[in-house]
Protein backbone atom coordinates (compact mmCIF):
# COMPACT_ATOMS: atom_id res chain seq x y z
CA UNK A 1 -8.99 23.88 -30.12
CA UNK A 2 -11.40 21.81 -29.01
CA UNK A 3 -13.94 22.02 -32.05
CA UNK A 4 -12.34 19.22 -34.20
CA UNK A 5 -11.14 17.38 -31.31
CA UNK A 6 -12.01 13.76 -31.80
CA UNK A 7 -11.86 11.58 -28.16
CA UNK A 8 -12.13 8.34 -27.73
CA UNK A 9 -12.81 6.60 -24.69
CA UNK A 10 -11.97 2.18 -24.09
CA UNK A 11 -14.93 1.33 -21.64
CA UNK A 12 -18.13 2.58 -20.77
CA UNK A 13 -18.85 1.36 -17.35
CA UNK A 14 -18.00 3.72 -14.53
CA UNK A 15 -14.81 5.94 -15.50
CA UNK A 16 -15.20 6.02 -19.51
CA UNK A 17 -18.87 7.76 -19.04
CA UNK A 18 -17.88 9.94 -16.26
CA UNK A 19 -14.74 11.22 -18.22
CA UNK A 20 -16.66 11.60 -21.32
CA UNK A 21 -19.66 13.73 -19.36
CA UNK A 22 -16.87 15.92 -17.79
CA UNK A 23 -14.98 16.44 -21.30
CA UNK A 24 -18.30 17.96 -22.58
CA UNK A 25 -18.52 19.95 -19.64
CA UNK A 26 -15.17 22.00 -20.55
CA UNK A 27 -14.76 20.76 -24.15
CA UNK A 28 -18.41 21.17 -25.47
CA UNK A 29 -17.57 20.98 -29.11
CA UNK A 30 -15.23 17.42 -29.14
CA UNK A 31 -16.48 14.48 -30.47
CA UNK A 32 -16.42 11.87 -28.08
CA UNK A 33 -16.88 8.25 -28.59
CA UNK A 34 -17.09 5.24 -25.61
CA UNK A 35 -16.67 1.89 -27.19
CA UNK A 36 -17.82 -0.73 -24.42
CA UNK A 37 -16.75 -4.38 -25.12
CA UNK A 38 -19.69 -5.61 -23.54
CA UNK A 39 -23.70 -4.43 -23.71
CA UNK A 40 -24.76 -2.57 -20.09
CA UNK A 41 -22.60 0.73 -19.49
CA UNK A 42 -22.77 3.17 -16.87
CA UNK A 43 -24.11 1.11 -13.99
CA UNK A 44 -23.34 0.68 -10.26
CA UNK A 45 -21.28 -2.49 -9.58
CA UNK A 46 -21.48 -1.58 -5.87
CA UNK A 47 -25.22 -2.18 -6.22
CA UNK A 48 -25.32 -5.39 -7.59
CA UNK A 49 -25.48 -6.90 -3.76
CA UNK A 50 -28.46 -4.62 -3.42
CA UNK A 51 -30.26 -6.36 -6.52
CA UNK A 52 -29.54 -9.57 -5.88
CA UNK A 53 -30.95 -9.21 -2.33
CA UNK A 54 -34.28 -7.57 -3.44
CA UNK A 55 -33.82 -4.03 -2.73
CA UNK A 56 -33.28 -3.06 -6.17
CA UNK A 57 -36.22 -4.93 -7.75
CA UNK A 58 -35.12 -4.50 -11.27
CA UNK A 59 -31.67 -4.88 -12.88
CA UNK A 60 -32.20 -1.32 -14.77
CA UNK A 61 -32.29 0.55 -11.84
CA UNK A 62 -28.18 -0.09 -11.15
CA UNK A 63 -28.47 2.21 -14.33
CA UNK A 64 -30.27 4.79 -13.42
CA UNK A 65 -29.48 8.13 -12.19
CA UNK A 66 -30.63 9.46 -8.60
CA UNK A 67 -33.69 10.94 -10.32
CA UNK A 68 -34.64 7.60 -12.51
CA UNK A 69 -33.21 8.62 -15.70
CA UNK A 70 -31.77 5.44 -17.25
CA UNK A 71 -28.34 5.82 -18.40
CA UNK A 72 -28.00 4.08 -21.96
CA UNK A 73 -26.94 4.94 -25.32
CA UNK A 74 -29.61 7.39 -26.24
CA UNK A 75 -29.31 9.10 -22.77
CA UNK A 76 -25.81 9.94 -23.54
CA UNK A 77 -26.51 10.68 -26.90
CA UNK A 78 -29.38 12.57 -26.81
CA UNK A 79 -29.15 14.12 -22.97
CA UNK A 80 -24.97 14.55 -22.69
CA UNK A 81 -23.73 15.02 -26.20
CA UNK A 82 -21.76 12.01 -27.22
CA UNK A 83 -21.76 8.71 -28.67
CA UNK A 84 -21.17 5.54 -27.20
CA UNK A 85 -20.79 1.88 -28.83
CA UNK A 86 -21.84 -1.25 -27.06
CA UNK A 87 -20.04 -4.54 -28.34
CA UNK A 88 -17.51 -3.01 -29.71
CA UNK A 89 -14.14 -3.94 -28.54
CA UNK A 90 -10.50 -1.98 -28.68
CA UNK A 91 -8.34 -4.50 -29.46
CA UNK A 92 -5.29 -2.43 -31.11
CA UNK A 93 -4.16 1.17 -30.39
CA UNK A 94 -1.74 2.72 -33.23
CA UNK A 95 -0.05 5.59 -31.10
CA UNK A 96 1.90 7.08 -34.26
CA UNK A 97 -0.66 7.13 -36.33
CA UNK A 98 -3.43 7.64 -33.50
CA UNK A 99 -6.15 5.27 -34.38
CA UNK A 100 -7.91 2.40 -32.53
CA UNK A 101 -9.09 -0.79 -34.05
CA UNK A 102 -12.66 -1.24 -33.28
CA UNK A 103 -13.90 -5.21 -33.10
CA UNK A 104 -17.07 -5.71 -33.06
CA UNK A 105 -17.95 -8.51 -30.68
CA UNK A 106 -20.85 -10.15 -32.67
CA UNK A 107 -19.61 -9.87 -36.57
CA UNK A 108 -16.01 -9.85 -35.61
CA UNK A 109 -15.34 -7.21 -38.25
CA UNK A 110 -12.79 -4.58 -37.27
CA UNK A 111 -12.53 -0.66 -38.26
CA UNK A 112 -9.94 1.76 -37.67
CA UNK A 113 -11.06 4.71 -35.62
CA UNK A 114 -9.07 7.92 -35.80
CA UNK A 115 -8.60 9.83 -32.10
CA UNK A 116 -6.74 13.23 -31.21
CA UNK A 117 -7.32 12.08 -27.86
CA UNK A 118 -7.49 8.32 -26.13
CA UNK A 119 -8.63 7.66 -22.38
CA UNK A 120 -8.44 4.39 -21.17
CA UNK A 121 -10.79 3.53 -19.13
CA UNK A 122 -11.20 -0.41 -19.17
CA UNK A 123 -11.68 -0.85 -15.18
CA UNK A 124 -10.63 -3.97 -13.28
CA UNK A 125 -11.37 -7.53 -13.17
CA UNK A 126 -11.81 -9.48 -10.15
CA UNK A 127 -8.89 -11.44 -8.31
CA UNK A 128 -8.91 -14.84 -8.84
CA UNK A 129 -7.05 -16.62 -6.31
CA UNK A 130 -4.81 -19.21 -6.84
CA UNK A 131 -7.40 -22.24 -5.61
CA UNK A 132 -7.31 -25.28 -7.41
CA UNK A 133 -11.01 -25.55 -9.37
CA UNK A 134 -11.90 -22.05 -9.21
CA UNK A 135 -12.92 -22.34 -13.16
CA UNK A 136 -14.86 -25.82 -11.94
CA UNK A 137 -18.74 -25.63 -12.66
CA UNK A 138 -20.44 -24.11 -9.69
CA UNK A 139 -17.63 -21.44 -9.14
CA UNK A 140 -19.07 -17.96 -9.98
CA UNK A 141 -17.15 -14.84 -9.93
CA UNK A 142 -19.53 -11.97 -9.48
CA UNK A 143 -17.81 -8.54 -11.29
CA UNK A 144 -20.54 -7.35 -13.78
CA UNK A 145 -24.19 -7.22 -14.66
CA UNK A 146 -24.03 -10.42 -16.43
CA UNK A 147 -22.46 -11.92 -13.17
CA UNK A 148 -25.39 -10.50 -11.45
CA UNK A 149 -27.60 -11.33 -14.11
CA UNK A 150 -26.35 -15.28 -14.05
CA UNK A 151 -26.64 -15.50 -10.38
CA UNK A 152 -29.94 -14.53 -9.80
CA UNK A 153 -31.46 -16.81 -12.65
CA UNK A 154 -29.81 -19.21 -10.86
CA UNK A 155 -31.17 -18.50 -7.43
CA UNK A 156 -34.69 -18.39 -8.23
CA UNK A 157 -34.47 -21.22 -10.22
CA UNK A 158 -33.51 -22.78 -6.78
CA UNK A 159 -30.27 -24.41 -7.67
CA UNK A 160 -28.43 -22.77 -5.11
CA UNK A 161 -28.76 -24.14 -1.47
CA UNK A 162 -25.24 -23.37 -0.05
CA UNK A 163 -22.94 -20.53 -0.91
CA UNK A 164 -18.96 -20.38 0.05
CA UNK A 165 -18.04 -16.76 -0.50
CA UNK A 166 -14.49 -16.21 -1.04
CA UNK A 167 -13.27 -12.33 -0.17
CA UNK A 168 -14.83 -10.10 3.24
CA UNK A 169 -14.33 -6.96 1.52
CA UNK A 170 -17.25 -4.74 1.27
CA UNK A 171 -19.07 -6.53 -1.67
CA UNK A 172 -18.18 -10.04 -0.21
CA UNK A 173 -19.95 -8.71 2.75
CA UNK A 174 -22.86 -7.14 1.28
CA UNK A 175 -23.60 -10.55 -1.30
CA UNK A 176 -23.68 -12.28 2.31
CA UNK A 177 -26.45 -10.28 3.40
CA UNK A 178 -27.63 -10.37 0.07
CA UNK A 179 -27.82 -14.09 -0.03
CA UNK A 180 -28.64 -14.68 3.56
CA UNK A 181 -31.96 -12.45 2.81
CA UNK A 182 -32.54 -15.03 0.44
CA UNK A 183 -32.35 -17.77 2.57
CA UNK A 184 -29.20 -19.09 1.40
CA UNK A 185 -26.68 -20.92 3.90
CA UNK A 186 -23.24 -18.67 3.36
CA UNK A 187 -19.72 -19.32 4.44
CA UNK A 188 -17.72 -16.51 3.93
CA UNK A 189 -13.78 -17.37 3.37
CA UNK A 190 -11.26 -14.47 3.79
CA UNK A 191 -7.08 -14.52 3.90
CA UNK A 192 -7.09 -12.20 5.71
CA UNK A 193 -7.56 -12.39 10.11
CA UNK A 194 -9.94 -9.33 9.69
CA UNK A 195 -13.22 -8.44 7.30
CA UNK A 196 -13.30 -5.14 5.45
């Protein structure tokens, strides 16, 4: 059953690759494809606190695996057996005639993909709370390796002095630490009467 068994997988951060390495674990013959909107897949989010307060000292290493292996396209390709697509955005899903549309972010041209099987696996995005000016210059959200990536330009640059933190949860926490390592002044703001 599973030789001509054609998977596709919507996101190739956390879930999408993890899916797709587990699918060639008991399926080894499907075709599996992760199309990833953006360009970095398969990182640690959870790190990014851990980069952006020096003890990661490069961005690639919230890619790599616990041995140093770098998780990118030819490491799932070559190492795990299937194919993923970076840029390349799902923006239609045709459940009766089970295909995806396929954007690509850069060209904007779009291609129907055929799929016996579809896993959605497009993660979260960060809550934005109802303040008036959170999209105001100076308000960051920090959710992805861009975020990260944005932030720390920023901070070495030195434009950053003061930091008001909104959220105590664990990342909230650990970007305080982060930030305070970096000799930033941070407020951290929380709804709630209690942190984590």
């Amino acid at each position: 059953m599973d030789k001509d068994l054609r998977v596709v997988i919507v996101g190739g951060v956390a879930c999408g690759p993890k899916t797709a390495c587990r699918l060639k674990r008991i399926l080894p013959s499907a075709r599996i494809t992760i199309f990833e909107k953006g360009k970095d897949i398969s990182y640690g989010a959870c790190g990014m606190p851990y980069y952006i307060g020096g003890v990661a000292e490069e961005i690639k290493a919230l890619c790599d695996t616990p041995v140093g292996v770098t998780r990118d396209v030819g490491f799932f390709k070559n190492v795990k057996g299937f194919d993923v697509e970076c840029g390349k955005e799902v923006v239609a899903i045709n459940r009766e005639e089970k295909t995806v549309t396929v954007k690509d972010v850069d060209s904007g041209t779009e291609t129907k993909v055929p799929y016996d099987k579809l896993v959605l696996a497009t993660g979260g995005k960060p809550v934005r709370p109802p303040i008036k000016g959170i999209e105001a210059n100076g308000v960051q959200h920090f959710h992805s390796l861009n975020d990260c990536r944005k932030l720390d330009e920023q901070l070495k640059e030195g434009k950053i002095k003061k930091v008001a933190l909104v959220g105590a949860g664990l990342i909230g926490i650990e970007m305080a630490e982060a930030l305070i390592d970096r000799g930033l002044e941070v407020t951290v703001i929380e709804m709630f009467n209690y942190i984590i």
